[in-house]
Protein backbone atom coordinates (compact mmCIF):
# COMPACT_ATOMS: atom_id res chain seq x y z
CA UNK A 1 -154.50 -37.58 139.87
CA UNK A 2 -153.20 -34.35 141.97
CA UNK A 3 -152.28 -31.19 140.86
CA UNK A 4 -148.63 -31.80 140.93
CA UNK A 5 -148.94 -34.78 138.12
CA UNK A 6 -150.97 -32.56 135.71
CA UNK A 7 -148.23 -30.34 136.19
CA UNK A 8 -145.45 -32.43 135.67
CA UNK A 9 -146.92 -33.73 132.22
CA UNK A 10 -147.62 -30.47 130.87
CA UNK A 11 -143.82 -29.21 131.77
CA UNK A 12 -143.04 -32.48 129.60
CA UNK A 13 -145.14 -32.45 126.57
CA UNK A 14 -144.28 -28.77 126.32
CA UNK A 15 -140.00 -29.54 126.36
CA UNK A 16 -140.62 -32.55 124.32
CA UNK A 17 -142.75 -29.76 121.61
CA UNK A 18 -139.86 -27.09 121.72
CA UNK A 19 -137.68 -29.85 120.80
CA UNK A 20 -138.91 -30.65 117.76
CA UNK A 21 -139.47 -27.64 116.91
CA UNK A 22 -135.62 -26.97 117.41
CA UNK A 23 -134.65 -29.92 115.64
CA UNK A 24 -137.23 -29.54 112.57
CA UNK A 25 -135.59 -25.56 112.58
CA UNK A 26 -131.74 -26.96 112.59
CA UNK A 27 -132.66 -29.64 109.92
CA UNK A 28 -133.91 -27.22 107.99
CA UNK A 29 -131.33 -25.10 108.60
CA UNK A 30 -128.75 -27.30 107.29
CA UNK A 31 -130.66 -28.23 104.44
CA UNK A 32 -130.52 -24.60 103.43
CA UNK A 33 -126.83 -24.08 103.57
CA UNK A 34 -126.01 -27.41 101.50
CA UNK A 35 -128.08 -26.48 99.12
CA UNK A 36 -126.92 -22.41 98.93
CA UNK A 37 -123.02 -24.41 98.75
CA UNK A 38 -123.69 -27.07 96.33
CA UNK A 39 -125.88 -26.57 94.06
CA UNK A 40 -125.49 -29.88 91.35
CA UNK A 41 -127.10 -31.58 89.01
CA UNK A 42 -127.14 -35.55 88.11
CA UNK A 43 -125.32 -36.72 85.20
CA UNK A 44 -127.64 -38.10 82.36
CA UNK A 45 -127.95 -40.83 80.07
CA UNK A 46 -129.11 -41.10 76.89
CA UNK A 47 -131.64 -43.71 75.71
CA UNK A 48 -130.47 -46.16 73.70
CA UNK A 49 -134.09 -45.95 71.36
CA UNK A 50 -135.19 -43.04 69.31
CA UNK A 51 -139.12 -43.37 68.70
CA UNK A 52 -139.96 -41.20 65.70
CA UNK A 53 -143.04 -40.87 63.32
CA UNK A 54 -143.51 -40.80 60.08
CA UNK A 55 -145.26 -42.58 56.70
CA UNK A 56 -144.47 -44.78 53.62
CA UNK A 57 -143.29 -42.68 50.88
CA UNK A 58 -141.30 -44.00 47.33
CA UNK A 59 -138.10 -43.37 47.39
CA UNK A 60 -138.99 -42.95 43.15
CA UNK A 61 -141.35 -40.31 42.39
CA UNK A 62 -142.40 -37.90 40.14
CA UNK A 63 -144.95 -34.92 40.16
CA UNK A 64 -145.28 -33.73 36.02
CA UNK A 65 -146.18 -30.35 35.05
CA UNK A 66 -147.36 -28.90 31.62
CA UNK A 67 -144.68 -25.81 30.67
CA UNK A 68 -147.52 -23.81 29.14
CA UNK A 69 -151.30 -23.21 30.04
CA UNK A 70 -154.38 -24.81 27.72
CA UNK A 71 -157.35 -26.97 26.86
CA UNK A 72 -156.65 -30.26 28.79
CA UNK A 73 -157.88 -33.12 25.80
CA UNK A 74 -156.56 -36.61 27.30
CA UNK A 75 -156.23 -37.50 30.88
CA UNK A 76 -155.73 -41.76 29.78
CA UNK A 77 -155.22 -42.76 33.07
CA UNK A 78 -157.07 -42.81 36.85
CA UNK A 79 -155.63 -42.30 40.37
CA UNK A 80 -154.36 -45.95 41.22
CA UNK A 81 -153.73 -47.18 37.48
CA UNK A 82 -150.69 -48.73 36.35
CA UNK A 83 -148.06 -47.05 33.81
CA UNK A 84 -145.00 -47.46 32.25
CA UNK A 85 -142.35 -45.18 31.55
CA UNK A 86 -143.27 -43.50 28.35
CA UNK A 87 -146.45 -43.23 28.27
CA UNK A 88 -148.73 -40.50 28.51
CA UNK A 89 -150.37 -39.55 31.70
CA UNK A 90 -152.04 -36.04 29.97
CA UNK A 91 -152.24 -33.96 27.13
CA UNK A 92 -153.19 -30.36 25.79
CA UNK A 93 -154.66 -29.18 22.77
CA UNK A 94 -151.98 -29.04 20.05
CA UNK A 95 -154.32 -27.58 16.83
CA UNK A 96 -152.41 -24.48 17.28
CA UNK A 97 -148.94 -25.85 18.21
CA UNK A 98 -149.45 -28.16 14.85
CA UNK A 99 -150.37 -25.34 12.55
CA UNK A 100 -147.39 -23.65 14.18
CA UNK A 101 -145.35 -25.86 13.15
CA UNK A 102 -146.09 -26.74 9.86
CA UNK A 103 -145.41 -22.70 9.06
CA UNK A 104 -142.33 -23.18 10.46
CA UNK A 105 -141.63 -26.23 8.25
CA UNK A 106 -143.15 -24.14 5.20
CA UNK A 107 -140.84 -21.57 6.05
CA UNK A 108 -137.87 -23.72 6.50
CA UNK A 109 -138.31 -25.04 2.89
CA UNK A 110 -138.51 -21.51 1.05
CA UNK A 111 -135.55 -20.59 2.96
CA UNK A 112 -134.08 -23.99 1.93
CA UNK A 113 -134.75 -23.47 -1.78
CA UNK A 114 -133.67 -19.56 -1.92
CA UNK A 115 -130.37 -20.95 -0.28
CA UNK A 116 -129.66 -23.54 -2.87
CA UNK A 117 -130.53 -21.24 -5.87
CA UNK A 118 -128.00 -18.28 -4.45
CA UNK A 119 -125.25 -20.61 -4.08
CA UNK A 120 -125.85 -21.35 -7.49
CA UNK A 121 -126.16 -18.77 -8.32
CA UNK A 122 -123.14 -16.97 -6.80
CA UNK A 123 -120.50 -19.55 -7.86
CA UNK A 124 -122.05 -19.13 -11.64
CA UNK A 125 -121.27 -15.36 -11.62
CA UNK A 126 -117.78 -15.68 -9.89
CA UNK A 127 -117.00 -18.07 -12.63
CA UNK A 128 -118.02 -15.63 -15.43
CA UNK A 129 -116.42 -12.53 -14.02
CA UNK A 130 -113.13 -14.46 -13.42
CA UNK A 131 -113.17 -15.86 -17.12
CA UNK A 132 -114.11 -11.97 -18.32
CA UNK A 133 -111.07 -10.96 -16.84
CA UNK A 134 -108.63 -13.40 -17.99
CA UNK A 135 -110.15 -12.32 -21.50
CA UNK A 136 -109.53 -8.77 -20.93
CA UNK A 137 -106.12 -9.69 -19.53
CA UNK A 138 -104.95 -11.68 -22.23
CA UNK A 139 -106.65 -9.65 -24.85
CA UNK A 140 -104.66 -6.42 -23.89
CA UNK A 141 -107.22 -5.43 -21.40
CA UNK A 142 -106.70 -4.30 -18.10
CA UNK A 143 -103.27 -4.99 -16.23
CA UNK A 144 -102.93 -8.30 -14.31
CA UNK A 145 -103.02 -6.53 -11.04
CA UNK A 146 -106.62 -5.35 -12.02
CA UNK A 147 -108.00 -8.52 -12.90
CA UNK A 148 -106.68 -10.17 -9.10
CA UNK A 149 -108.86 -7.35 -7.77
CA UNK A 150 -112.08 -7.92 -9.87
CA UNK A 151 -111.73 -11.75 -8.94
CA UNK A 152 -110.93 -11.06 -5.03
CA UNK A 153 -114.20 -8.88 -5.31
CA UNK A 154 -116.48 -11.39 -6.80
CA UNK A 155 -115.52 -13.77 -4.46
CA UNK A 156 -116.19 -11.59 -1.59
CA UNK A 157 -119.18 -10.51 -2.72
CA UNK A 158 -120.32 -14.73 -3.42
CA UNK A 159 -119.36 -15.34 0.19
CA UNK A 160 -121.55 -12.68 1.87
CA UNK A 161 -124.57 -13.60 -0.16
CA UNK A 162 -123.95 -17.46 1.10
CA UNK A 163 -123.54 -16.50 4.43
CA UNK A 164 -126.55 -14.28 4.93
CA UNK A 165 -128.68 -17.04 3.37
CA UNK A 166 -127.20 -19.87 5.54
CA UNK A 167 -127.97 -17.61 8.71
CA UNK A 168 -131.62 -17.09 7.11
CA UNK A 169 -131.78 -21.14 7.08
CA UNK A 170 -130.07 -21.83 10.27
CA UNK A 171 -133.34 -19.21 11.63
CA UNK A 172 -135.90 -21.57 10.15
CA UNK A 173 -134.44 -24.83 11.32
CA UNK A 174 -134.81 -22.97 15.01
CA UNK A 175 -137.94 -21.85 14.03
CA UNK A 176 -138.84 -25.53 13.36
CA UNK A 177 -137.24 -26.98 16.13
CA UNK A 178 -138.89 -24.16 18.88
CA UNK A 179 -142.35 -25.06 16.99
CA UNK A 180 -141.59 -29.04 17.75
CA UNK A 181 -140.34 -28.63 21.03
CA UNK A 182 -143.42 -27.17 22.02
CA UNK A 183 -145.46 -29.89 20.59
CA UNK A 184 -143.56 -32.31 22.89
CA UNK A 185 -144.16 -30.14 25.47
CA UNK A 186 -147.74 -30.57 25.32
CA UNK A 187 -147.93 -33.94 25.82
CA UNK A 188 -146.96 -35.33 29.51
CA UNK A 189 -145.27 -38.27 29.70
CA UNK A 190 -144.64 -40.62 32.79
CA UNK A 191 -140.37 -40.88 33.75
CA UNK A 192 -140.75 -43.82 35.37
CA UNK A 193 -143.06 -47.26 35.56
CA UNK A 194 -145.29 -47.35 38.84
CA UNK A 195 -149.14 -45.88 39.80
CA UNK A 196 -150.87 -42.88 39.04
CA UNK A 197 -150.44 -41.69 43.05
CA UNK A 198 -152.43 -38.03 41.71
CA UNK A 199 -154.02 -36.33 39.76
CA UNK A 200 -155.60 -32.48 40.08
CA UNK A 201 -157.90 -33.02 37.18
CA UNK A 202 -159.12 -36.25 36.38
CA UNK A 203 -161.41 -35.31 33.36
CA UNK A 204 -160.45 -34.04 29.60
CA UNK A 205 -162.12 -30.59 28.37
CA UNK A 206 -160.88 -28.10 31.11
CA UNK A 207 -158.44 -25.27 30.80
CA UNK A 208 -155.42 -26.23 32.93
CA UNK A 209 -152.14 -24.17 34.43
CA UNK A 210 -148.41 -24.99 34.80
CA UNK A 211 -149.51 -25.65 38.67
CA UNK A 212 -151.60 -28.69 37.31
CA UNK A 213 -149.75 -31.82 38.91
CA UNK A 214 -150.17 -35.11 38.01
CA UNK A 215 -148.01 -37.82 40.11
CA UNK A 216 -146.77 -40.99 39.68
CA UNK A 217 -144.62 -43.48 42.36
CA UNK A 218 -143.16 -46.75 41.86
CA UNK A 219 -144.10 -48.64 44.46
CA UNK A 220 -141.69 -51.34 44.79
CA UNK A 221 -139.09 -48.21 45.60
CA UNK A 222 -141.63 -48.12 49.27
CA UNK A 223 -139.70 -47.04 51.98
CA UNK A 224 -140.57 -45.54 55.53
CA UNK A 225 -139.50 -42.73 56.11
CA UNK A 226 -139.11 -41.20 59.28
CA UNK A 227 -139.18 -37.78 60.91
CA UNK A 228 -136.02 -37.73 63.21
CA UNK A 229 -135.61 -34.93 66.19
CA UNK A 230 -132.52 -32.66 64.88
CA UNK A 231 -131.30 -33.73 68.79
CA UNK A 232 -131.22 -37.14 67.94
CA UNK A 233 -129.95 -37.52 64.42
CA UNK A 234 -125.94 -37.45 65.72
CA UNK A 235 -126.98 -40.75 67.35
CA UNK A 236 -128.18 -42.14 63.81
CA UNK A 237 -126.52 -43.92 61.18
CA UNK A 238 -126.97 -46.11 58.07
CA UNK A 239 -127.19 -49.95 58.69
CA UNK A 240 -128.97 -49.30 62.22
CA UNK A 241 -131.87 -51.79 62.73
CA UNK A 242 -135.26 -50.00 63.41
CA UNK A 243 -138.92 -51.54 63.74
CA UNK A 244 -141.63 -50.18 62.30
CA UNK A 245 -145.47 -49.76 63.24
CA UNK A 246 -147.88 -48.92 60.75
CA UNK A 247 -150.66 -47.28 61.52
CA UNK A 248 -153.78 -49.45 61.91
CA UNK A 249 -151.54 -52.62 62.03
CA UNK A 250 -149.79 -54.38 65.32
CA UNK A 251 -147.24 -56.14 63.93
CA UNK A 252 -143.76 -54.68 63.77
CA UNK A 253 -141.82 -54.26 60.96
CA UNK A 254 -138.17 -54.86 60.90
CA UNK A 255 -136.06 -52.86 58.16
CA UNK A 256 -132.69 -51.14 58.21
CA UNK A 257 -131.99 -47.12 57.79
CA UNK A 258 -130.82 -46.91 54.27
CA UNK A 259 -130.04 -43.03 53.77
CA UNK A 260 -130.40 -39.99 56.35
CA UNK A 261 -131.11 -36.98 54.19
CA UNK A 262 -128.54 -34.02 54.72
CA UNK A 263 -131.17 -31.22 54.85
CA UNK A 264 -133.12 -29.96 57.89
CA UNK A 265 -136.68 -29.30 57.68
CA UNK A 266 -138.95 -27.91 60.21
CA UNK A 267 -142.26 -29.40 60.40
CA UNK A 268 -145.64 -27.34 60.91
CA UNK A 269 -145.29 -27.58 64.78
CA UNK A 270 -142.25 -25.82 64.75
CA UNK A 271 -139.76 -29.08 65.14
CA UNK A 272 -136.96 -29.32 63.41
CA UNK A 273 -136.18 -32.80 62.13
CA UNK A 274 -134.21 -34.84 59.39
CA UNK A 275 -135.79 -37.46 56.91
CA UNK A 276 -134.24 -41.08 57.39
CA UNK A 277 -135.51 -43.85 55.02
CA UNK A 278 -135.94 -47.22 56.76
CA UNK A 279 -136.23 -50.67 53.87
CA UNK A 280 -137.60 -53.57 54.88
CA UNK A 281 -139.41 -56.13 52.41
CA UNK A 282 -142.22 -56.33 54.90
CA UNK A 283 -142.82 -52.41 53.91
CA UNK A 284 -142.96 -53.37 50.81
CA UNK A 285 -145.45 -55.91 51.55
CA UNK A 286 -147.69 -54.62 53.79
CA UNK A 287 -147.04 -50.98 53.97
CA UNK A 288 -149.40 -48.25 51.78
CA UNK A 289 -148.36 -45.03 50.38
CA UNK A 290 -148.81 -42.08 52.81
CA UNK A 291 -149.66 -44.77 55.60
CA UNK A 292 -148.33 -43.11 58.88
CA UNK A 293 -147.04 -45.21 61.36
CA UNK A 294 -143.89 -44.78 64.28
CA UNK A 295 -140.44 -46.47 64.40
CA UNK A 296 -138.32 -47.42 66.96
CA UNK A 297 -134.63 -46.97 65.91
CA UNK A 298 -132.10 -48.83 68.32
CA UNK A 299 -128.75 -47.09 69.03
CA UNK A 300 -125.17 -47.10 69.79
CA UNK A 301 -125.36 -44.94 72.29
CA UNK A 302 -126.25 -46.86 75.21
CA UNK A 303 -125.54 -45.48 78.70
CA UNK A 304 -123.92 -42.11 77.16
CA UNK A 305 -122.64 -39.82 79.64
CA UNK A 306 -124.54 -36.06 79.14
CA UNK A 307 -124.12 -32.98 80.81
CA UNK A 308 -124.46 -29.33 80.39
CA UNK A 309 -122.03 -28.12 77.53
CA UNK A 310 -120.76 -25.49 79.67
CA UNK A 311 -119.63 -27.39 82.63
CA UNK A 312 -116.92 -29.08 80.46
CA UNK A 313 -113.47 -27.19 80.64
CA UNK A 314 -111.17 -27.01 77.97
CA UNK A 315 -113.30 -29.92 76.95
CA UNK A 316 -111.60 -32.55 79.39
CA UNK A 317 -112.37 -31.29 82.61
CA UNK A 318 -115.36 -31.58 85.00
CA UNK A 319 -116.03 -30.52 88.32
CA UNK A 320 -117.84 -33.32 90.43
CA UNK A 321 -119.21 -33.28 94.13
CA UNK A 322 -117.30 -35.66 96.12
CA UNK A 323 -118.94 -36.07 99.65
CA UNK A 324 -119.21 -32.42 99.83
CA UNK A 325 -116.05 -31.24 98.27
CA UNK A 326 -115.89 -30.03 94.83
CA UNK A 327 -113.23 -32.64 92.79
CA UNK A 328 -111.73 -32.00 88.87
CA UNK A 329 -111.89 -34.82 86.74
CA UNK A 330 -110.34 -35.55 83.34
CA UNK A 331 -113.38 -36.61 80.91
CA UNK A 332 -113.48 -37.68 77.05
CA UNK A 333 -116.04 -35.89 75.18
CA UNK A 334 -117.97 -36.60 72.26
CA UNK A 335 -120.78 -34.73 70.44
CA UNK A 336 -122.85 -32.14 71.22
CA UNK A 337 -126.55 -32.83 71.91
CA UNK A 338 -128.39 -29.74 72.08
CA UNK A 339 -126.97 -27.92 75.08
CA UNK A 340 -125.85 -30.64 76.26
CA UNK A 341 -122.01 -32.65 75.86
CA UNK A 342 -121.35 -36.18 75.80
CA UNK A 343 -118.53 -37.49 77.87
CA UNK A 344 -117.72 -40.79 76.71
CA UNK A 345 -115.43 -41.56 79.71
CA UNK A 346 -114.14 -40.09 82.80
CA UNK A 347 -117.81 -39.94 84.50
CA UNK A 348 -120.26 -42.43 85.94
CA UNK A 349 -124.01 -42.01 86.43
CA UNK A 350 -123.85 -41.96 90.36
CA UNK A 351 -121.62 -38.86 89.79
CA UNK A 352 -122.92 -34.90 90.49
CA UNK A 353 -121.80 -32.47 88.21
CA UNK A 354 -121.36 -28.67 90.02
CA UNK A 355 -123.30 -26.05 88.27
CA UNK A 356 -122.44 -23.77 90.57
CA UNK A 357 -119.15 -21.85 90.52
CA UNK A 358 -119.30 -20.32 93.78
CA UNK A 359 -118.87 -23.84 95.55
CA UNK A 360 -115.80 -24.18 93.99
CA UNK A 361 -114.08 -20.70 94.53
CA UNK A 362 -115.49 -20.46 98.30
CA UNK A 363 -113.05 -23.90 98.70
CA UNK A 364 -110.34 -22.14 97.42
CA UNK A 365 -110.14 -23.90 93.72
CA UNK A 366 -108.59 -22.27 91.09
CA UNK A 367 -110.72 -22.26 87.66
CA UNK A 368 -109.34 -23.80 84.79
C-alpha cells in the first residue's frame, strides 16, 4: 500500500469521527431544548388492590378495672378460661368496706327511729296546744285572733322539726347506699360471655391499683381488622370483598369490610392509617386473637385517572402535550388522593400532563 492510500483512509476515518461527533452534539442539543420547553409528567393510575396489614381482634371486648386500690383475694379464673357475663373475674378485700357498711346501716336505723318518734311526737304537741287554745278561747281567754297565731306557730314549729329529721334520714340512706356501692365496686365482674384474653395478676394475695387490667373478648365477635393507608381509605367502602392471609397460614380468607372506623390513628412508624374490620366465617374458624396477617382489599377504582392537584384548573381544566403543543382539556374530577386529583374523565393514560407553565405562556396561551 503507498503513501497516498494511508492518506486517503486517515482523511476518511477522521470526517467520518467529526461527524458523529456533530451529530451526537445536535442530538443532544435537541434533547436539551425539548426538555427546557416541555417539561411533563405521565398521567397515573391507581391500583385497583389495596394490600394492608393487620391482626384478628373482637369486635366485643372489655378491659375491667378496680375504682379503688387493695388486697387482691380472688382471681377465679386463668388467661384462656371461659366466662359468662356476670361472673366474677376478681375481687378485693371487702372486711373494711363490710364493716363500713354495716355503720352506715346502724346509723341509718337510729336516724330512722329518732325520725318516727319526732313526728310523733310533733303532731302530739300541735294537737294539745291547738285544743289549749280553743279552751282559752271559749273559756274567755285570749281573743280568737290570738289563738290562730298560737296554732299557725305550733304548726310551724312541727314542720321544721320533721324536716330537719327527714334530711338527717335522707343522709343515712346515702350514707348506706355510698357504703354499698363501694362494696360492688370491689368485686369485678365480666360484661360480656367470651375468654379471659388477660390478666396483669394472675394470683390472689397482692396489693393491686386502678391500672390493674383484666380482659375479656368474645370470640365469636373475631374480626380482622386492618390497618388502611389514610391515602387509600377514599377508595374503601363497606360491602367490598377482601382476602385475607394469616400469618403462618397459606390459605386465603375471603370476608367482606363490615365497618371503616371514622378516627385516624398514627401508628408507631409514623403512618397514619384507619381501622377497617373485614368478617368472614373462615376468621372465625381459623383465625386467633392478635394473629397478624395481610389483606388484599379489591376496589372500584380501577384505571383511575391521577395527577398533580395543582395542574387541575378551576377543577375542569388540564393542560396536555399534544405532539409538542400545549392543548386545554375539559376533565371530571373526583377525590383528592394525597397531592394528587382524580379525573374521572376527560384524560387517558397515553396522555402528558404539563407541569411546566412556561411551555404554555412561551406559545402564547392565556392561563385560566
Amino acid at each position: 500500500m503507498n503513501i497516498k492510500k494511508i492518506i486517503t483512509y486517515i482523511i476518511i476515518l477522521v470526517l467520518i469521527v467529526d461527524a458523529g461527533v456533530f451529530a451526537s452534539a445536535e442530538i443532544h442539543a435537541n434533547a436539551q431544548a425539548s426538555s427546557g420547553n416541555y417539561q411533563t409528567a405521565q398521567v397515573k393510575a391507581v391500583d385497583s388492590t389495596i394490600i394492608a396489614e393487620g391482626s384478628v381482634t373482637a369486635q366485643n371486648e372489655a378491659d375491667l378495672h378496680f375504682q379503688t386500690g387493695g388486697k387482691l383475694v380472688s382471681v377465679p379464673f386463668k388467661e384462656g378460661d371461659s366466662i359468662s357475663a356476670g361472673q366474677t373475674i376478681a375481687q378485693l378485700d371487702t372486711y373494711e368496706l363490710q364493716q363500713q357498711l354495716q355503720e352506715s346501716l346502724n346509723n341509718y336505723q337510729a336516724t330512722r327511729d329518732q325520725f318516727d318518734q319526732s313526728q310523733q311526737n310533733s303532731t302530739v304537741n300541735v294537737t294539745q296546744n291547738v285544743q289549749k287554745g280553743q279552751d282559752n278561747f271559749y273559756g274567755g281567754g285570749p281573743e280568737a285572733g290570738d289563738n290562730n297565731a298560737n296554732a299557725n306557730y305550733f304548726n310551724d314549729l312541727a314542720k321544721r322539726i320533721v324536716d330537719e329529721n327527714q334530711q338527717n334520714l335522707d343522709n343515712s340512706v346515702l350514707q348506706v347506699q355510698v357504703a354499698n356501692y363501694a362494696v360492688q365496686l370491689a368485686t369485678l365482674t365480666s360484661p360480656i360471655s367470651g375468654v379471659v384474653t388477660h390478666e396483669d395478676v394472675t394470683v390472689a394475695g397482692q396489693n393491686v391499683s386502678p391500672a390493674t387490667t383484666f380482659s375479656v373478648a368474645d370470640p365469636n365477635s373475631k374480626v380482622f381488622r386492618a390497618n388502611v393507608p389514610a391515602s387509600d381509605i377514599d377508595y374503601v367502602t363497606v360491602g367490598m370483598n377482601a382476602t385475607v392471609i394469616l400469618d403462618g397460614g397459606q390459605n386465603k380468607l375471603s370476608g367482606t369490610i363490615t365497618n371503616i372506623y371514622p378516627t385516624k390513628i398514627t401508628l408507631p412508624d409514623g403512618e397514619d392509617v384507619y381501622h377497617v374490620d373485614i368478617q368472614s366465617s373462615d376468621i372465625k374458624t381459623a383465625g386467633k386473637l392478635d394473629q397478624g396477617g395481610t389483606v388484599i382489599i379489591m376496589t372500584n377504582a380501577q384505571n383511575v385517572i391521577l395527577v398533580p392537584a395543582w395542574t387541575v384548573l378551576s377543577d375542569k381544566y388540564v393542560w396536555v402535550d399534544d405532539n409538542g403543543k400545549p392543548k386545554l382539556k375539559t376533565v371530571t374530577v373526583g377525590k383528592i388522593n394525597g397531592e394528587d386529583m382524580e379525573i374521572t374523565s376527560g384524560l387517558s393514560k397515553s396522555d402528558r400532563v404539563i407541569t411546566d407553565p412556561s411551555v404554555i405562556t412561551d406559545n402564547k396561551y392565556n392561563l385560566l
